[in-house]
Protein backbone atom coordinates (compact mmCIF):
# COMPACT_ATOMS: atom_id res chain seq x y z
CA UNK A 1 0.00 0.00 0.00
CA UNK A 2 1.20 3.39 -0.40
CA UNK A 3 0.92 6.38 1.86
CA UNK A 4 -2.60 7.71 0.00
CA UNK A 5 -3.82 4.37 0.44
CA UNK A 6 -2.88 4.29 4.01
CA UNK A 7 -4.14 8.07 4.35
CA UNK A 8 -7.36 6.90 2.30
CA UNK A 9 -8.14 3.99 4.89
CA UNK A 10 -7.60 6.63 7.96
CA UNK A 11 -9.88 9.44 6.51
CA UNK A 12 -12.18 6.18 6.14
CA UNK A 13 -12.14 5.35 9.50
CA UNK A 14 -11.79 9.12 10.91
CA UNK A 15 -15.51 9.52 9.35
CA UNK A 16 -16.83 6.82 11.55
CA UNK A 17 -15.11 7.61 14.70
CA UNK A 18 -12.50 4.69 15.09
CA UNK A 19 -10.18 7.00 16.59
CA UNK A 20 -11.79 7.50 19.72
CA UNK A 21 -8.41 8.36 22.28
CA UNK A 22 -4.85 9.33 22.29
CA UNK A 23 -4.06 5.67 22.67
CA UNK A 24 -5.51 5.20 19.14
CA UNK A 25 -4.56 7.99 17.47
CA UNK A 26 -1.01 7.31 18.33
CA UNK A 27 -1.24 3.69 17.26
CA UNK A 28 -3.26 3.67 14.15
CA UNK A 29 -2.61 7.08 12.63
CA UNK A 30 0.75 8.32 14.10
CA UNK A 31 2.95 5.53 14.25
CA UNK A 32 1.00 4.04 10.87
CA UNK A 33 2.20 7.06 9.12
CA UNK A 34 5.13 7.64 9.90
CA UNK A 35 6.20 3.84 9.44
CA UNK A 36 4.89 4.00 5.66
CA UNK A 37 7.29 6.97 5.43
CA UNK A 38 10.28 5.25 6.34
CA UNK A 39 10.72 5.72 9.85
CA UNK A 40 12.37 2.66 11.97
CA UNK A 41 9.27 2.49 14.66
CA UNK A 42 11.52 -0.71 16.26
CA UNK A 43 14.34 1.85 16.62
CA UNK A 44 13.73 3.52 19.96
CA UNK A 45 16.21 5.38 20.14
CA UNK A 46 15.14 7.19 16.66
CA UNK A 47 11.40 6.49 17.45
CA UNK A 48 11.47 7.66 20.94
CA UNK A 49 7.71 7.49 22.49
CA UNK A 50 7.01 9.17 25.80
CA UNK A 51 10.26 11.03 25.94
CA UNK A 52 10.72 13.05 29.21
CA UNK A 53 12.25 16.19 29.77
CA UNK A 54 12.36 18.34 32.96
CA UNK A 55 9.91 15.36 34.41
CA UNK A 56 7.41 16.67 31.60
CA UNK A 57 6.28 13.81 28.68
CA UNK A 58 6.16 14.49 24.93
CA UNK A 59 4.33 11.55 22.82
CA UNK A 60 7.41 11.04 20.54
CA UNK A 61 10.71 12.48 19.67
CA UNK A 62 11.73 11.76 16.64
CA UNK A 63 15.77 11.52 16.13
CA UNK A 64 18.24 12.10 13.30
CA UNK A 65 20.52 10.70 15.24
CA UNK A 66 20.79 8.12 18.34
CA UNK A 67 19.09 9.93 20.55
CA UNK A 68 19.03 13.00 19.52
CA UNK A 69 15.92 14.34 18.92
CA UNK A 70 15.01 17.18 16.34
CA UNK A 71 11.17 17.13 16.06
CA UNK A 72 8.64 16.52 18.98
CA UNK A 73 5.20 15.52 18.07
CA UNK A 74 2.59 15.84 20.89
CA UNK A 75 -0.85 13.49 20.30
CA UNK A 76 -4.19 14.95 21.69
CA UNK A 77 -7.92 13.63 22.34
CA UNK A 78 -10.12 14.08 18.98
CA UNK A 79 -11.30 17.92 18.95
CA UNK A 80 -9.06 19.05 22.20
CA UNK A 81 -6.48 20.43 19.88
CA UNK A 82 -6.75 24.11 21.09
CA UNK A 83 -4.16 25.01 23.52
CA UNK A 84 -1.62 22.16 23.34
CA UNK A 85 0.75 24.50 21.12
CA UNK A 86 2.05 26.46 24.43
CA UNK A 87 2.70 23.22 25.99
CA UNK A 88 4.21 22.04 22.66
CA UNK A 89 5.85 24.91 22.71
CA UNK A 90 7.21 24.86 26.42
CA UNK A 91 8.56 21.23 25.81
CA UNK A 92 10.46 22.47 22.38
CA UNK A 93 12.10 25.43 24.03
CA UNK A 94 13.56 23.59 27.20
CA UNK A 95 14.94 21.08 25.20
CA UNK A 96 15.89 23.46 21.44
CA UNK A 97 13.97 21.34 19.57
CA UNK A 98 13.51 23.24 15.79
CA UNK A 99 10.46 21.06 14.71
CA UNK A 100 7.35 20.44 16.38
CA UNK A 101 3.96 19.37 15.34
CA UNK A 102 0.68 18.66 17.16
CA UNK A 103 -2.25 16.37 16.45
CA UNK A 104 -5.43 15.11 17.23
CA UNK A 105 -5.38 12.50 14.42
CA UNK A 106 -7.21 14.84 11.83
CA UNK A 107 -5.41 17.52 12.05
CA UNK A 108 -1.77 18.10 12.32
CA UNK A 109 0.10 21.20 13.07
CA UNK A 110 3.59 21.98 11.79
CA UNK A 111 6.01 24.71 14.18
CA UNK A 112 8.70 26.14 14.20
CA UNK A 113 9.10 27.40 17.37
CA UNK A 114 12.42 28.96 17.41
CA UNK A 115 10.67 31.78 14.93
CA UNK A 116 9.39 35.31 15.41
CA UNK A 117 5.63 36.02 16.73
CA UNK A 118 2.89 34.24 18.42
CA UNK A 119 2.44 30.62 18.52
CA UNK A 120 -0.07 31.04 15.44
CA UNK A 121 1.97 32.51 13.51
CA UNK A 122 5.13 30.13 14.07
CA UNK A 123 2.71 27.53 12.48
CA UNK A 124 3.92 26.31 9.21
CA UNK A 125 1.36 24.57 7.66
CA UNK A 126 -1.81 23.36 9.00
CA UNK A 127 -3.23 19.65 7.30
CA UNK A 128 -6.83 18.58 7.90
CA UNK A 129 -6.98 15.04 6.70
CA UNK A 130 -10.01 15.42 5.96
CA UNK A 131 -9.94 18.42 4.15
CA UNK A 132 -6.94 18.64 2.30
CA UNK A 133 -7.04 16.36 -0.94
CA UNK A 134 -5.24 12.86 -0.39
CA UNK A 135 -2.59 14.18 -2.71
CA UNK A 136 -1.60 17.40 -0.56
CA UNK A 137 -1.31 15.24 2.84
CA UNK A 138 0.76 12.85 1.26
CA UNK A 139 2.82 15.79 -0.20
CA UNK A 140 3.39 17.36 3.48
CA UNK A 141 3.96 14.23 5.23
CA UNK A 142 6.65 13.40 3.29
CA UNK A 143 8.35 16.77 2.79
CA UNK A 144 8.45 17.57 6.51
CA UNK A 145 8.22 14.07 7.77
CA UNK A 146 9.98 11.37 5.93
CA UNK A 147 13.04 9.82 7.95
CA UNK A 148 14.94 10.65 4.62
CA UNK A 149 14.34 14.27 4.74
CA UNK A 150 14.49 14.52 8.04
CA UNK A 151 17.59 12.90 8.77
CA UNK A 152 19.45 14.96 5.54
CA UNK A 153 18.52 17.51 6.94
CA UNK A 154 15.89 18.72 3.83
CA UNK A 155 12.78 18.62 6.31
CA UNK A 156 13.87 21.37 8.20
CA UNK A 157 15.20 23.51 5.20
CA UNK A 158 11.85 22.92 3.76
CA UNK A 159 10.07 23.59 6.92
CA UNK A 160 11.99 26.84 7.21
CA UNK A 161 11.10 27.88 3.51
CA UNK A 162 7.50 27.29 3.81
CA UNK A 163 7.51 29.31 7.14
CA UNK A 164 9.15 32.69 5.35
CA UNK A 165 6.21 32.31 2.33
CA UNK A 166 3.76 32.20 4.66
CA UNK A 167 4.95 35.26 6.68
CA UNK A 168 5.39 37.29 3.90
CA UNK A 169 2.26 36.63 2.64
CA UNK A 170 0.83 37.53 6.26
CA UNK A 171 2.70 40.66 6.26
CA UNK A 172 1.98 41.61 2.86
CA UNK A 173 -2.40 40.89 3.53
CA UNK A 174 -1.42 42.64 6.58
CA UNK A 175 -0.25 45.59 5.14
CA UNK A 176 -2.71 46.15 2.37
CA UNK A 177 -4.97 48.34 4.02
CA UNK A 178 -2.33 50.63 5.21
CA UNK A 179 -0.89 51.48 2.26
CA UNK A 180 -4.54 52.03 0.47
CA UNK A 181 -5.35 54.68 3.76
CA UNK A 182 -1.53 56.49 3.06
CA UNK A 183 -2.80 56.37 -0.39
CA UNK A 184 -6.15 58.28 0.52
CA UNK A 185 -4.09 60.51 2.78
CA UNK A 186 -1.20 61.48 0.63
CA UNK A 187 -3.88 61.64 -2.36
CA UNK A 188 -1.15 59.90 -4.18
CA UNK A 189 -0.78 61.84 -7.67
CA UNK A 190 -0.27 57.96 -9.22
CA UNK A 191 -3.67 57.37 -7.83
CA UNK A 192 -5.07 60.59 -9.03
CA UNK A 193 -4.04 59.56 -12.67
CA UNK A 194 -4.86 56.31 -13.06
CA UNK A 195 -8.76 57.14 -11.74
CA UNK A 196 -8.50 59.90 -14.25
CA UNK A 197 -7.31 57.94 -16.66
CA UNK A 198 -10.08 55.35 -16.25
CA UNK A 199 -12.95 57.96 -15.83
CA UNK A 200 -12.12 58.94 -19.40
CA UNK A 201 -12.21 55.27 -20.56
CA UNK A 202 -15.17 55.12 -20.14
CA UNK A 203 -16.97 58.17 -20.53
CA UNK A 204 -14.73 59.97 -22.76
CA UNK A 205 -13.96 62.55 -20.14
CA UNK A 206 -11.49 63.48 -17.68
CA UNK A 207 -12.77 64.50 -14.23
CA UNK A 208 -11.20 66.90 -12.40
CA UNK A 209 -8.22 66.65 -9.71
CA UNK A 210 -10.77 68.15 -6.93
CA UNK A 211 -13.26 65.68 -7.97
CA UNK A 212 -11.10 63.00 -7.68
CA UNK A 213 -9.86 64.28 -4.52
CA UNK A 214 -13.55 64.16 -3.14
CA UNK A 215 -13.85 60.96 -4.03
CA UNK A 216 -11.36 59.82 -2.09
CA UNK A 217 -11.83 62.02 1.17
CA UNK A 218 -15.34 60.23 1.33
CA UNK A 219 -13.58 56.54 1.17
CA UNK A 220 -11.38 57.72 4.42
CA UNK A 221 -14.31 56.62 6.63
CA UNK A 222 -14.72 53.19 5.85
CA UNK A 223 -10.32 53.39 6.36
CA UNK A 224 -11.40 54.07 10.03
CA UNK A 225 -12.60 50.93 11.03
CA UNK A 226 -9.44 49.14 9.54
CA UNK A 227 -7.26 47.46 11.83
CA UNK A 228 -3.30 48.63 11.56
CA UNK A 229 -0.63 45.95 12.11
CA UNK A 230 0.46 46.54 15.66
CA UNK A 231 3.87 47.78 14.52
CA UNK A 232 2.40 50.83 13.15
CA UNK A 233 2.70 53.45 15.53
CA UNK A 234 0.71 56.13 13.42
CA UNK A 235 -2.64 56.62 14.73
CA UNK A 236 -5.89 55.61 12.50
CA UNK A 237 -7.58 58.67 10.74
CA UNK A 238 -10.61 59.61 12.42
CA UNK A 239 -13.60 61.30 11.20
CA UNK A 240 -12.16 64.66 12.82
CA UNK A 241 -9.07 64.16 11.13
CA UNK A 242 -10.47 63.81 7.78
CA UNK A 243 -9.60 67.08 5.38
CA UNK A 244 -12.28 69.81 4.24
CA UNK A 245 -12.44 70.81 0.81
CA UNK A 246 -10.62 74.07 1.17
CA UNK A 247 -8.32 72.22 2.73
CA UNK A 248 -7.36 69.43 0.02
CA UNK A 249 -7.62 72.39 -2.09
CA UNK A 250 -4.71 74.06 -0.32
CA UNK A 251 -2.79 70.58 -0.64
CA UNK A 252 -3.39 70.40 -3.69
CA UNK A 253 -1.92 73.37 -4.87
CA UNK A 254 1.46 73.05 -2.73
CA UNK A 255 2.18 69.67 -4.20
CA UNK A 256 5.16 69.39 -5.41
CA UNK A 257 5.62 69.83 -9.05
CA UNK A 258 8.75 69.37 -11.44
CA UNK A 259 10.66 72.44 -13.00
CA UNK A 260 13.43 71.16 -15.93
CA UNK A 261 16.21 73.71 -17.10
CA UNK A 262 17.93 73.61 -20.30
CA UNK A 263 21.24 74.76 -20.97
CA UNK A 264 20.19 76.93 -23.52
CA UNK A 265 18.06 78.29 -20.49
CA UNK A 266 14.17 76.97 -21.78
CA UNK A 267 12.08 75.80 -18.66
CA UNK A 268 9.65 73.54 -18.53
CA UNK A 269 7.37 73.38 -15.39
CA UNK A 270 3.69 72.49 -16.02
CA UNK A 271 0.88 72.43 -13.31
CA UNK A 272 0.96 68.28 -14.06
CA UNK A 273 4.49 66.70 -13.69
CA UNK A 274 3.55 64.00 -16.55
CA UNK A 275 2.81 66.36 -19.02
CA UNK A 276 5.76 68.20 -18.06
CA UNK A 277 7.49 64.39 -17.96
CA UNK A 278 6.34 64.40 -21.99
CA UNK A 279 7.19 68.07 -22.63
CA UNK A 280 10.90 67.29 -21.79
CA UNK A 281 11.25 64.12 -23.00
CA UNK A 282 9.64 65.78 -26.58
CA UNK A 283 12.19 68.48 -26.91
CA UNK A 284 15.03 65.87 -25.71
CA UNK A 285 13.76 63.75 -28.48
CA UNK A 286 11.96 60.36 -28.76
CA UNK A 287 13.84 58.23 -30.04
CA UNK A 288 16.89 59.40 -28.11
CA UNK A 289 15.03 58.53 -24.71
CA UNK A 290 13.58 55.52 -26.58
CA UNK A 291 17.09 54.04 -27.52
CA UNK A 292 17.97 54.05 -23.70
CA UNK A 293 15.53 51.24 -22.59
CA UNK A 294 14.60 52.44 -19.43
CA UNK A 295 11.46 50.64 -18.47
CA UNK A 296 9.19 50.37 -15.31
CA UNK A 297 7.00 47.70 -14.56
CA UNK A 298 8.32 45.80 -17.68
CA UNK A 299 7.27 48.54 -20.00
CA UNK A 300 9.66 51.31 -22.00
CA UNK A 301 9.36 54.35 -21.14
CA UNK A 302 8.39 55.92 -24.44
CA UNK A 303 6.70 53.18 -26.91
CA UNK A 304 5.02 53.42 -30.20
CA UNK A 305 2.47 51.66 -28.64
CA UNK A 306 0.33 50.91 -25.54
CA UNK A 307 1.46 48.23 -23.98
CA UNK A 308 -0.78 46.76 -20.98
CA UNK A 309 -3.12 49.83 -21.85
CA UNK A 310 -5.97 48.95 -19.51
CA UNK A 311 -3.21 48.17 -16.49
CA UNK A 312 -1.26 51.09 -16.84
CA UNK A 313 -1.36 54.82 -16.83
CA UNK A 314 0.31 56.14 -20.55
CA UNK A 315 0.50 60.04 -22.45
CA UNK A 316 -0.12 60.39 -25.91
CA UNK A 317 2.85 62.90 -26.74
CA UNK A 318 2.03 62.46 -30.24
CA UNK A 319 0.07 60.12 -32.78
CA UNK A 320 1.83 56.78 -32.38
CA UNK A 321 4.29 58.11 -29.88
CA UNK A 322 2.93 57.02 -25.64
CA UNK A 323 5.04 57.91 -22.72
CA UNK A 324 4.63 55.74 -19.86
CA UNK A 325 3.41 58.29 -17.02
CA UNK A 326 1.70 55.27 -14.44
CA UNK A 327 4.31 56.71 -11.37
CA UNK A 328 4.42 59.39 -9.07
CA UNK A 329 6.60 62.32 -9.05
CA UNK A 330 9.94 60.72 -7.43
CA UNK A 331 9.88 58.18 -9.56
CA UNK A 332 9.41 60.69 -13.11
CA UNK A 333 12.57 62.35 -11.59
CA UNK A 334 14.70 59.69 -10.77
CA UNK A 335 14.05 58.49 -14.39
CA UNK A 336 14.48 62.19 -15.88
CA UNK A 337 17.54 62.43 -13.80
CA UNK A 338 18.73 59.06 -15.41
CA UNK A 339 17.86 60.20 -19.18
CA UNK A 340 20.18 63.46 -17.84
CA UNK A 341 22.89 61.68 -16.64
CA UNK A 342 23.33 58.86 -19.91
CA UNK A 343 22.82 61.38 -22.45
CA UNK A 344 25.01 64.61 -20.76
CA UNK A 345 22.10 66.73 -21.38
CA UNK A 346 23.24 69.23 -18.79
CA UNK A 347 19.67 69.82 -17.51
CA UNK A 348 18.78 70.78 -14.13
CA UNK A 349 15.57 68.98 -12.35
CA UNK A 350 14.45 70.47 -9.07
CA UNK A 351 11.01 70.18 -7.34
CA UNK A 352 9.35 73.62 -6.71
């Protein structure tokens, strides 16, 4: 049989309540797993069960070496599962153990405890036999548990892998609605373009900057109720907080815009840095700027062509000739300051 038949038969017999115990669990999922995947259950000194430390139990230590254990797995009654990661947790620590999973038989709980944050978020992965597809369990028993991978060494690496994924994908979820609120706050020209830009997809017209502006003041009270990550030591916006209209007006207007100086003494310094972004690059020339390559987000910035045109924020300098604007105003002078610096121009960019 192979482990998804074994895993098959348990989910079978995890349906009809076979597994009534600890007792059970240990002996008909535990130890039937983890012999499929190669582990020496005869071995007790690599398959150590009820291994004590500080006059505390864990169900089994599993070793890479005689004796040595590396992960601790700690059985519990079906459905009591809450809870037993701080006394998982208390066991790894006093003895440095890197791995250590919990289980009540249907589900199983990979750690790392030696990681950052709360005992939740040291999890790894968490496997509901019953949930996960046949295909999946088999997948994670084997790539954290296998006695090959383990002893090798890959289990761990694997573990440790998994672990970073998963917090960056926590951070990053995490983080979303904070940097939509500094968005709303800063009234990020980027923002203010590409709404523009789509308003006049589809209607033909562009609205105004104010109107976009009031658009977005009213979306700052649903920010309020959104929960910052803890780290964040920037108060929420409140309702009192929130700008009037002669305000945003006022911060509008001071925004910081882009003056360009040519030798020859010509400024250019429009009320919208893109269209001064195309105004410079026009008079620099095209194809000049073109033959550079400088791209952002994968796309040139000046093409004959729209590329990604619903995705991305372009100019029409000219019939046939786009200039890739989707960016906000540090970024248009980093990249005029690079077109300066490749081609000698001699210009002088300042923000006024």
């Amino acid at each position: 049989m192979t482990l998804e038949d074994h895993l098959s038969d348990i989910q079978s017999k995890l349906t009809t309540n076979q597994y009534p115990n600890e007792q059970s669990i240990s002996q008909g999922i535990v130890l039937r797993i983890l012999q499929v995947i190669g582990w020496p259950l005869y071995d007790t000194q690599l398959v150590m069960p009820e291994y004590s430390i500080e006059g505390r139990r864990v169900d089994f230590a599993l070793c890479h070496h005689a004796g040595s254990p590396l992960i601790f797995i700690e059985v519990k009654q079906p459905g009591k599962i809450a809870g037993a990661d701080k006394q998982l947790f208390q066991y790894s620590y006093h003895a440095g153990i890197p791995f250590a999973i919990v289980t009540d038989g249907k589900e199983w709980h990979f750690y790392l405890p030696a990681e950052a944050g709360s005992y939740e978020e040291r999890r790894v992965y968490k496997l509901d036999l019953l949930e996960r597809e046949i295909q999946e369990s088999s997948f994670r028993f084997i790539r954290y548990l296998s006695f090959d991978n383990v002893r090798n060494g890959e289990a761990l690496e694997k573990a440790r892998k998994d672990y970073k994924n998963v917090s960056k994908k926590r951070q990053t979820k995490a983080n979303i609605p904070l940097a939509w609120e500094k968005l709303l706050e800063e009234n990020d020209e980027m923002l203010i373009d590409v709404i523009s830009e789509k308003v006049e997809s589809i209607c033909g017209y562009k609205p105004t900057e104010l109107q976009i502006i009031e658009f977005l003041k009213s979306l700052t009270t649903e920010v309020t109720h959104i929960q910052k990550p803890s780290r964040q030591k920037k108060s929420v916006v409140t309702n009192q907080e929130i700008p009037s209209s002669k305000q945003l007006r006022k911060k509008t207007d001071t925004r910081k815009k882009l003056k360009v100086t040519f030798p020859d003494g010509t400024e250019v310094c429009l009320p919208n840095v893109a269209n001064t972004m195309v105004e410079v690059i026009k008079k620099i020339g095209f194809e000049r700027v073109r033959s550079l390559g400088i791209e952002m987000y994968s796309c040139p910035l000046v093409s004959h062509t729209k590329l990604k045109k619903d995705k991305y924020v372009w100019s029409m300098a000219e019939p046939h000739m786009y200039i890739f604007t989707h960016s906000n105003t540090n970024k248009k002078e980093s990249q005029l300051l690079e077109i300066n610096d490749r081609l000698s121009l001699g210009l002088r960019i300042e923000k006024v």
